[in-house]
Structure formats: C-alpha cells, structure tokens
N, C-alpha and C. Protein backbone atom coordinates (compact mmCIF):
# COMPACT_ATOMS: atom_id res chain seq x y z
N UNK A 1 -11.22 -24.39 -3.82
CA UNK A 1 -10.48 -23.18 -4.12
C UNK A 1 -11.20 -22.44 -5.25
N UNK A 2 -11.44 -20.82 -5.05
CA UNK A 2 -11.77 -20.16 -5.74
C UNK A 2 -10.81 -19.43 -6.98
N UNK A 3 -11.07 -19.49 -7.96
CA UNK A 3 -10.11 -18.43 -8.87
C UNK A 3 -10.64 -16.80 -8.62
N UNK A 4 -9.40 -15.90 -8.08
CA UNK A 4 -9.56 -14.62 -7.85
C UNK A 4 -9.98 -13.69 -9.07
N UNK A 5 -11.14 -13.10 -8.43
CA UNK A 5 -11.22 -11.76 -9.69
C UNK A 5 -11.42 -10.70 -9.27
N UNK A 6 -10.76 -9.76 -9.71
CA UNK A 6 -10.22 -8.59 -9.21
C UNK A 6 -12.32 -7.67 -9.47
N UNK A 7 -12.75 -7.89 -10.08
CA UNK A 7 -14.06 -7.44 -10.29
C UNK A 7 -15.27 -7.97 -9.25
N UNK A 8 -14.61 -8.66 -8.21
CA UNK A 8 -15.31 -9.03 -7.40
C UNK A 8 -15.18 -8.40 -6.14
N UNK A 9 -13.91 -7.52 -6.19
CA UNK A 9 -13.76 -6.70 -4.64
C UNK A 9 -14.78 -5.88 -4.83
N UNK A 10 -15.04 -5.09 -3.91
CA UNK A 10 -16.33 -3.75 -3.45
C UNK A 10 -15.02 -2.91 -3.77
N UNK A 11 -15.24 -1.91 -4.81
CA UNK A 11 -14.56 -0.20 -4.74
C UNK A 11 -16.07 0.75 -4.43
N UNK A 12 -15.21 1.43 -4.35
CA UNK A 12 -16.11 2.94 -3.60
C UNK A 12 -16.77 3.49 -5.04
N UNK A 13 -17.02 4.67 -4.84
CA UNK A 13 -18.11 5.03 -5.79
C UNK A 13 -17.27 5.55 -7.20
N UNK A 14 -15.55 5.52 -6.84
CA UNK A 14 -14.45 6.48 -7.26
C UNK A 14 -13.81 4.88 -8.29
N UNK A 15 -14.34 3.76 -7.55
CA UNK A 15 -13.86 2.75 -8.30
C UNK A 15 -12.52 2.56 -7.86
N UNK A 16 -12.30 2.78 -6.49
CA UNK A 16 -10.58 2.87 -5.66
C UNK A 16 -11.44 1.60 -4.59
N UNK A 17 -10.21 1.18 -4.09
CA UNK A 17 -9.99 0.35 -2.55
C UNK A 17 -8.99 0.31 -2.18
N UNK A 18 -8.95 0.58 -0.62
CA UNK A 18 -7.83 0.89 0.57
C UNK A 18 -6.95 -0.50 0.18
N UNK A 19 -5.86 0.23 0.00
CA UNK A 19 -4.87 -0.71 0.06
C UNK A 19 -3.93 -1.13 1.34
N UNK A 20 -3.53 -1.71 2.07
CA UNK A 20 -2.43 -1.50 3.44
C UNK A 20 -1.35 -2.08 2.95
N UNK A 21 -0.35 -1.75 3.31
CA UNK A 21 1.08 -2.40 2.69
C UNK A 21 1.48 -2.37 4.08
N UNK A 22 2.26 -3.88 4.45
CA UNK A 22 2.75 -4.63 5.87
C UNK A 22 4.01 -5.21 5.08
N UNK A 23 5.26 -4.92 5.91
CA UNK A 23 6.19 -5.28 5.66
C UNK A 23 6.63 -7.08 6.04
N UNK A 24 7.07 -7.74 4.77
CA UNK A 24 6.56 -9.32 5.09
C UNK A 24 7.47 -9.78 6.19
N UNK A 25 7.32 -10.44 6.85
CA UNK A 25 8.19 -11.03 7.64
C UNK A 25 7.85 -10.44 9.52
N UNK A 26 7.92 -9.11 9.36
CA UNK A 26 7.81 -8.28 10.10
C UNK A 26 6.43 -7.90 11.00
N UNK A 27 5.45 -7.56 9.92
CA UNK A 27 3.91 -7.50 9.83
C UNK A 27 3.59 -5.86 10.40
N UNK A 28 4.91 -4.82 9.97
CA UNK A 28 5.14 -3.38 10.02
C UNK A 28 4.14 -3.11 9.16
N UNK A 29 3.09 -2.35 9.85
CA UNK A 29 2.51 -1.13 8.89
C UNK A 29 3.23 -0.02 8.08
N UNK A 30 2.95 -0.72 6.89
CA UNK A 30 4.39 0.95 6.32
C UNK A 30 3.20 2.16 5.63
N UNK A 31 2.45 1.56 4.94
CA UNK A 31 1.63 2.59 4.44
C UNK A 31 0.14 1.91 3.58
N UNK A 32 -0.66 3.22 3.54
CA UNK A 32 -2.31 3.10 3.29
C UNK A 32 -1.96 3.88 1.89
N UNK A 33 -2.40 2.99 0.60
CA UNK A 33 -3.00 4.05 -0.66
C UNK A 33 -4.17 2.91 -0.84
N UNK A 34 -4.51 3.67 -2.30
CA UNK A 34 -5.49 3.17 -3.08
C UNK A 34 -5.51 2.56 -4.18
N UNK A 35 -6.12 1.48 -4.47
CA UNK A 35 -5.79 0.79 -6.22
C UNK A 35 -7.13 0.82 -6.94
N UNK A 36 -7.38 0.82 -7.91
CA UNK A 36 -8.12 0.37 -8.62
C UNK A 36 -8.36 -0.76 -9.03
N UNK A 37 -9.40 -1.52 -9.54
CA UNK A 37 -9.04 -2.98 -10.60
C UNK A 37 -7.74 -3.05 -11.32
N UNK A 38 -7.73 -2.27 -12.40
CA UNK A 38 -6.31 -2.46 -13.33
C UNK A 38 -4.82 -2.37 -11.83
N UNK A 39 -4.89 -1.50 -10.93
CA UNK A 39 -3.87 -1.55 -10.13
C UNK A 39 -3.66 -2.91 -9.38
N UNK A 40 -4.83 -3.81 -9.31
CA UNK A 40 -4.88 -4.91 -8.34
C UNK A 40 -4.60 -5.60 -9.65
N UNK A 41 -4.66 -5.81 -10.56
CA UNK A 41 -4.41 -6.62 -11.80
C UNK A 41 -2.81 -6.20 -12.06
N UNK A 42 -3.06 -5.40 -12.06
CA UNK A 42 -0.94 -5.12 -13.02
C UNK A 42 -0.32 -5.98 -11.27
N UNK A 43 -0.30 -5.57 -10.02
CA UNK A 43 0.39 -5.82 -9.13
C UNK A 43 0.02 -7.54 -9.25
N UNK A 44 -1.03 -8.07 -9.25
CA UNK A 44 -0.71 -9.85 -9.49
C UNK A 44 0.16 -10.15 -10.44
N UNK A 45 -0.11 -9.33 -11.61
CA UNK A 45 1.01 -9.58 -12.89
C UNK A 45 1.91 -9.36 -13.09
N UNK A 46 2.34 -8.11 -12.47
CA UNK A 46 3.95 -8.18 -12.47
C UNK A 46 5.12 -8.21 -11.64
N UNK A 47 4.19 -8.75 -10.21
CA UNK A 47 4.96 -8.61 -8.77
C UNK A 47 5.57 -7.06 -8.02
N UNK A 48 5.51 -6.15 -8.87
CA UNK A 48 5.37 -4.89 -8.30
C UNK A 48 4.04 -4.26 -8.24
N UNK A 49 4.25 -3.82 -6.66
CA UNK A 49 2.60 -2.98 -6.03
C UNK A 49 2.78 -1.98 -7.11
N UNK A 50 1.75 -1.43 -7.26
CA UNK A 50 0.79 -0.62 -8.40
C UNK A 50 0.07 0.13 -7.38
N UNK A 51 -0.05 1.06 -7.40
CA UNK A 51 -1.32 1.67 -6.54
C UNK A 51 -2.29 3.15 -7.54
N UNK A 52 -3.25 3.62 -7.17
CA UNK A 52 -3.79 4.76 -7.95
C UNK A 52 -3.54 6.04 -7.46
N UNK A 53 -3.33 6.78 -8.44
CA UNK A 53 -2.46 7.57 -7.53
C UNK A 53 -3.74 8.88 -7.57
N UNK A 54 -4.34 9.13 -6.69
CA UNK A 54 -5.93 10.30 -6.82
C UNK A 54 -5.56 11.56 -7.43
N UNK A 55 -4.13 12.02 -6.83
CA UNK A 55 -3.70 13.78 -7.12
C UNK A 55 -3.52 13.62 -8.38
N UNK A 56 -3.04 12.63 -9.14
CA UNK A 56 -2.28 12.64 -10.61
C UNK A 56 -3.23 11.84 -11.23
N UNK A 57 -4.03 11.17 -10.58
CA UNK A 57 -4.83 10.21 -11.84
C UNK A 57 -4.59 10.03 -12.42
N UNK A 58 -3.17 8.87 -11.87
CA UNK A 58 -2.55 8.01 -13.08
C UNK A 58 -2.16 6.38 -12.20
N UNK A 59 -1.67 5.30 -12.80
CA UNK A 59 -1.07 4.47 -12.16
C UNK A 59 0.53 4.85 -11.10
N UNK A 60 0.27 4.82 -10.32
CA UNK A 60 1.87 5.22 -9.48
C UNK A 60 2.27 3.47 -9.13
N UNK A 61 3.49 3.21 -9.95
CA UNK A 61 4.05 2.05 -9.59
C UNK A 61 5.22 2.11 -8.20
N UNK A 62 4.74 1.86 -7.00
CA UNK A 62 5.82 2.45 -6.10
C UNK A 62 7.19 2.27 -6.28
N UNK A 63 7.94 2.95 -5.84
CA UNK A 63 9.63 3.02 -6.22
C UNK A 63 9.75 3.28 -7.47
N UNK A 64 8.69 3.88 -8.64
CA UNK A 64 9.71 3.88 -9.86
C UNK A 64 10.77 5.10 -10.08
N UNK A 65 10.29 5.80 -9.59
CA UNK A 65 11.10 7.29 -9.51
C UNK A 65 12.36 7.32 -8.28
N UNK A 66 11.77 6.75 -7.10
CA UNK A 66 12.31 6.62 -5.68
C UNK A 66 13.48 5.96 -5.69
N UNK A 67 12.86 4.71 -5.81
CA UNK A 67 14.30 3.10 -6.22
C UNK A 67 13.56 3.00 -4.56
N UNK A 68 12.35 3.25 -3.90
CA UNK A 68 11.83 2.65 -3.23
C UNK A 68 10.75 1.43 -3.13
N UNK A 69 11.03 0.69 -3.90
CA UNK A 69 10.32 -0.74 -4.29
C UNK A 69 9.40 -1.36 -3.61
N UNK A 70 8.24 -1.40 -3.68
CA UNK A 70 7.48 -2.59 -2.77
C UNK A 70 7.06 -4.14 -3.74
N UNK A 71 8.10 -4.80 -3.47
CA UNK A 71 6.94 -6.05 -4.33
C UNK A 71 6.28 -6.93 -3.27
N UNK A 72 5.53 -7.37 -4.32
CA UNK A 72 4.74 -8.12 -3.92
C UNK A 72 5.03 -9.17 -3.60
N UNK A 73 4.58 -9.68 -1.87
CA UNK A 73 4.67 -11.30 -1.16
C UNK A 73 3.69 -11.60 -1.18
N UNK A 74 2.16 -11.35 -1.08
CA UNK A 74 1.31 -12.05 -0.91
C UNK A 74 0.04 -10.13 -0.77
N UNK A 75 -1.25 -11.20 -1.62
CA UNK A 75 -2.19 -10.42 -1.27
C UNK A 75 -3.19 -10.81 -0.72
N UNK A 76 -4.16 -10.07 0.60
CA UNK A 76 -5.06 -10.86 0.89
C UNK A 76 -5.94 -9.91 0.99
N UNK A 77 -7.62 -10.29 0.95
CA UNK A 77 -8.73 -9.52 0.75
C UNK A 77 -9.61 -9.92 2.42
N UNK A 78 -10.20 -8.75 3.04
CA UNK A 78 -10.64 -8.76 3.92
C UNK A 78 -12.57 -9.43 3.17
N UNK A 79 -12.75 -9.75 4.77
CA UNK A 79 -13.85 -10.54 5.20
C UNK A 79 -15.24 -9.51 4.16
N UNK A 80 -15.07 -8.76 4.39
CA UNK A 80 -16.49 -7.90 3.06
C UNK A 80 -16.09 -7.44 1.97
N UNK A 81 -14.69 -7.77 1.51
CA UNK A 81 -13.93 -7.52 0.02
C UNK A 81 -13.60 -6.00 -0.28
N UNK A 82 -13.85 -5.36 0.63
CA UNK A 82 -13.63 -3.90 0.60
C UNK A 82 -12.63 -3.02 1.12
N UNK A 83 -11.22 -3.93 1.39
CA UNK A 83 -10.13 -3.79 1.86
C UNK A 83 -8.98 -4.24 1.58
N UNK A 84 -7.79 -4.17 1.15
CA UNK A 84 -6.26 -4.95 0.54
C UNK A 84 -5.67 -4.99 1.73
N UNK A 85 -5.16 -6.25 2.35
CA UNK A 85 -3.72 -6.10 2.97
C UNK A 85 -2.48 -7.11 1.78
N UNK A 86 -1.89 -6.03 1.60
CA UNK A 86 -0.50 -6.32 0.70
C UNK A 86 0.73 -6.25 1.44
N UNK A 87 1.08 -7.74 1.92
CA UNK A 87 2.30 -8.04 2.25
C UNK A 87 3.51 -7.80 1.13
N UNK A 88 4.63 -7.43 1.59
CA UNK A 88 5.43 -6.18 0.84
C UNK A 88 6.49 -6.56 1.36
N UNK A 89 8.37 -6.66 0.28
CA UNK A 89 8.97 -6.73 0.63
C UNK A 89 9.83 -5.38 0.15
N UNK A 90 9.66 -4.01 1.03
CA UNK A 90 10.34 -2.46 1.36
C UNK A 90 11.53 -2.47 0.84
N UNK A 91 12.04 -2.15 -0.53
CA UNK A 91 13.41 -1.19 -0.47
C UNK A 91 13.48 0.33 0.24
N UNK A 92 14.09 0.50 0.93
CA UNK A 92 13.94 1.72 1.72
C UNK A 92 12.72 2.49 2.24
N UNK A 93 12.50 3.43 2.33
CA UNK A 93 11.34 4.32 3.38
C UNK A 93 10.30 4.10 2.01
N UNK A 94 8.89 3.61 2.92
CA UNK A 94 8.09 3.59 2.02
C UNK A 94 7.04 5.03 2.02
N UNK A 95 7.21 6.01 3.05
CA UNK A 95 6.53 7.35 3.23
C UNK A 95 7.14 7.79 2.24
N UNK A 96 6.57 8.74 1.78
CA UNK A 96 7.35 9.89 0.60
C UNK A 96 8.30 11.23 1.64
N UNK A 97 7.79 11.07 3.06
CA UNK A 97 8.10 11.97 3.59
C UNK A 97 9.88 11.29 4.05
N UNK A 98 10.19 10.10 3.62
CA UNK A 98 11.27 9.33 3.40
C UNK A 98 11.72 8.77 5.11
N UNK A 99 10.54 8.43 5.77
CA UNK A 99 10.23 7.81 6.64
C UNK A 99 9.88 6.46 6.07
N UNK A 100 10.91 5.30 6.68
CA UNK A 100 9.97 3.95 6.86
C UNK A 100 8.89 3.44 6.67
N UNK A 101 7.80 4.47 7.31
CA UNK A 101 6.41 3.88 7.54
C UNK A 101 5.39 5.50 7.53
N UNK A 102 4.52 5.35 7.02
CA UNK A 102 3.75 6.69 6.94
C UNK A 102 3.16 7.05 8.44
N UNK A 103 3.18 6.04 9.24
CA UNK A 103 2.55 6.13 10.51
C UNK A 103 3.58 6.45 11.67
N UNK A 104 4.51 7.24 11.44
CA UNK A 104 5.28 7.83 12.37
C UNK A 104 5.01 9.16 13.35
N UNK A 105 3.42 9.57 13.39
CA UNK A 105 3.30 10.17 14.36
C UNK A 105 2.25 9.52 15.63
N UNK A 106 2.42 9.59 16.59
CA UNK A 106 1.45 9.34 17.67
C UNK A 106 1.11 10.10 18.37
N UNK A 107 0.02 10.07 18.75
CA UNK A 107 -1.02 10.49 19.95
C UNK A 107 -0.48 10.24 20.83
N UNK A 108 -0.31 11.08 21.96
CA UNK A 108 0.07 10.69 23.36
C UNK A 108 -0.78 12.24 24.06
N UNK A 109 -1.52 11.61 25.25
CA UNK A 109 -1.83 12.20 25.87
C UNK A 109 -2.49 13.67 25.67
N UNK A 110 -2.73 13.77 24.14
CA UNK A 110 -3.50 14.40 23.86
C UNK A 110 -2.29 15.54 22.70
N UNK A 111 -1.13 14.84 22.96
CA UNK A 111 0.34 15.52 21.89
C UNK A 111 0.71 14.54 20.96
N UNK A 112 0.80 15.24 19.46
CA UNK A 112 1.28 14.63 18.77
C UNK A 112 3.06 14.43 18.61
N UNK A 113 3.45 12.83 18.44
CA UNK A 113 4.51 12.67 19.19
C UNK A 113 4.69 11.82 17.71
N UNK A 114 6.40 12.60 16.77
CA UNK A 114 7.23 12.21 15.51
C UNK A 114 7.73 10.95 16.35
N UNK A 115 7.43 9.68 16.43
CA UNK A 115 8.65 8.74 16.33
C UNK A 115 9.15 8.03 15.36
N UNK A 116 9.45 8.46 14.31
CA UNK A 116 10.72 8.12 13.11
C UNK A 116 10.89 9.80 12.24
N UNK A 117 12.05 9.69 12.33
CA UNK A 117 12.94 10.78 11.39
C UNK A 117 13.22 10.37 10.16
N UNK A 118 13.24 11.19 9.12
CA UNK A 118 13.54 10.50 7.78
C UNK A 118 14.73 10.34 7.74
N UNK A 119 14.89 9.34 6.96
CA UNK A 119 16.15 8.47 6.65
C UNK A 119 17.32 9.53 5.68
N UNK A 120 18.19 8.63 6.21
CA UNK A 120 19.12 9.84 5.15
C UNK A 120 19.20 9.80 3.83
C-alpha cells in the first residue's frame, strides 16, 4: 500500500483536474468540475467535496450556499492520474440548474432531448 499525495496527480497547465462526482450506491453521474491540489486536500480532510471554482477563482465548497451537499464516500484516481472519480453522497440536485445531475440533456437522433426538469 501506497500513502496518497495529492502532488502526484497530473493537473493541466491551470494546475486544475477533472473531477466526476457519481452518486454512491447508485453509480449516477451527477456532475464534472475541477479541483486543484488544496481542493483534493481540504475534500480528504474534511469529508466535504471542495472543488475550484474557474469563474470566481476561489474554493467552491459544494452545498455551502445551496444546502446542496456532496460528501465524500470514497475517492479514486484514474489509471494516468489525470482524472477524479468522487463517489458522493447528494443532498438534493447537484446541477446549479437545480437538476439532479448536470447531464440531463441527450442527443437523439440528431435532437437535443431535456430528460430531467428541475426540482422544485
């Protein structure tokens, strides 16, 4: 067994990496941001996802404003270290667009097709 260091993932040139947040139990895609080191460090440390937030260039702790919560179940690092999947246990819609899942539109047949409505 290795001890994890957050200075060992690959970030981009911006010093970010794709984060995925999968709802635990489930294995729902809810949503794609970005963390930094310190964001992959505060989220081991304090069991709430952390992500970077690019427009505000600041830490965005999810749900703090919302009361839409993601903590943390488990993190795992893909096969070239240049990827997060963060298993996540969702208080309410994790889209800002107050959808469930950010991936509520599909392709069909060449039409883009809404399947989830935001929550009330």
């Amino acid at each position: 067994m290795k001890k994890f260091d957050a200075a060992s993932l690959k970030y981009d040139d911006k010093g970010l990496i794709p984060a995925i947040a999968q709802q635990d139990g489930t294995g729902e895609v809810l949503m794609m941001a970005w963390m930094n080191r310190d964001a992959v460090v505060e989220t081991l440390c304090s069991g709430h996802v952390t992500y970077w937030s690019r427009s505000r260039q600041e830490f965005w702790k999810k749900g703090l404003t919302s009361g839409h919560v993601q903590k943390l179940v488990s993190l795992r690092v893909d096969c070239d270290r240049d990827c997060l999947l963060i298993s996540v246990d969702q208080t309410g819609p994790a889209c800002h667009t107050n959808r469930r899942s950010c991936f509520y539109t599909e392709v069909r047949d060449g039409d883009e097709v809404k399947l989830l409505k935001p929550e009330a």
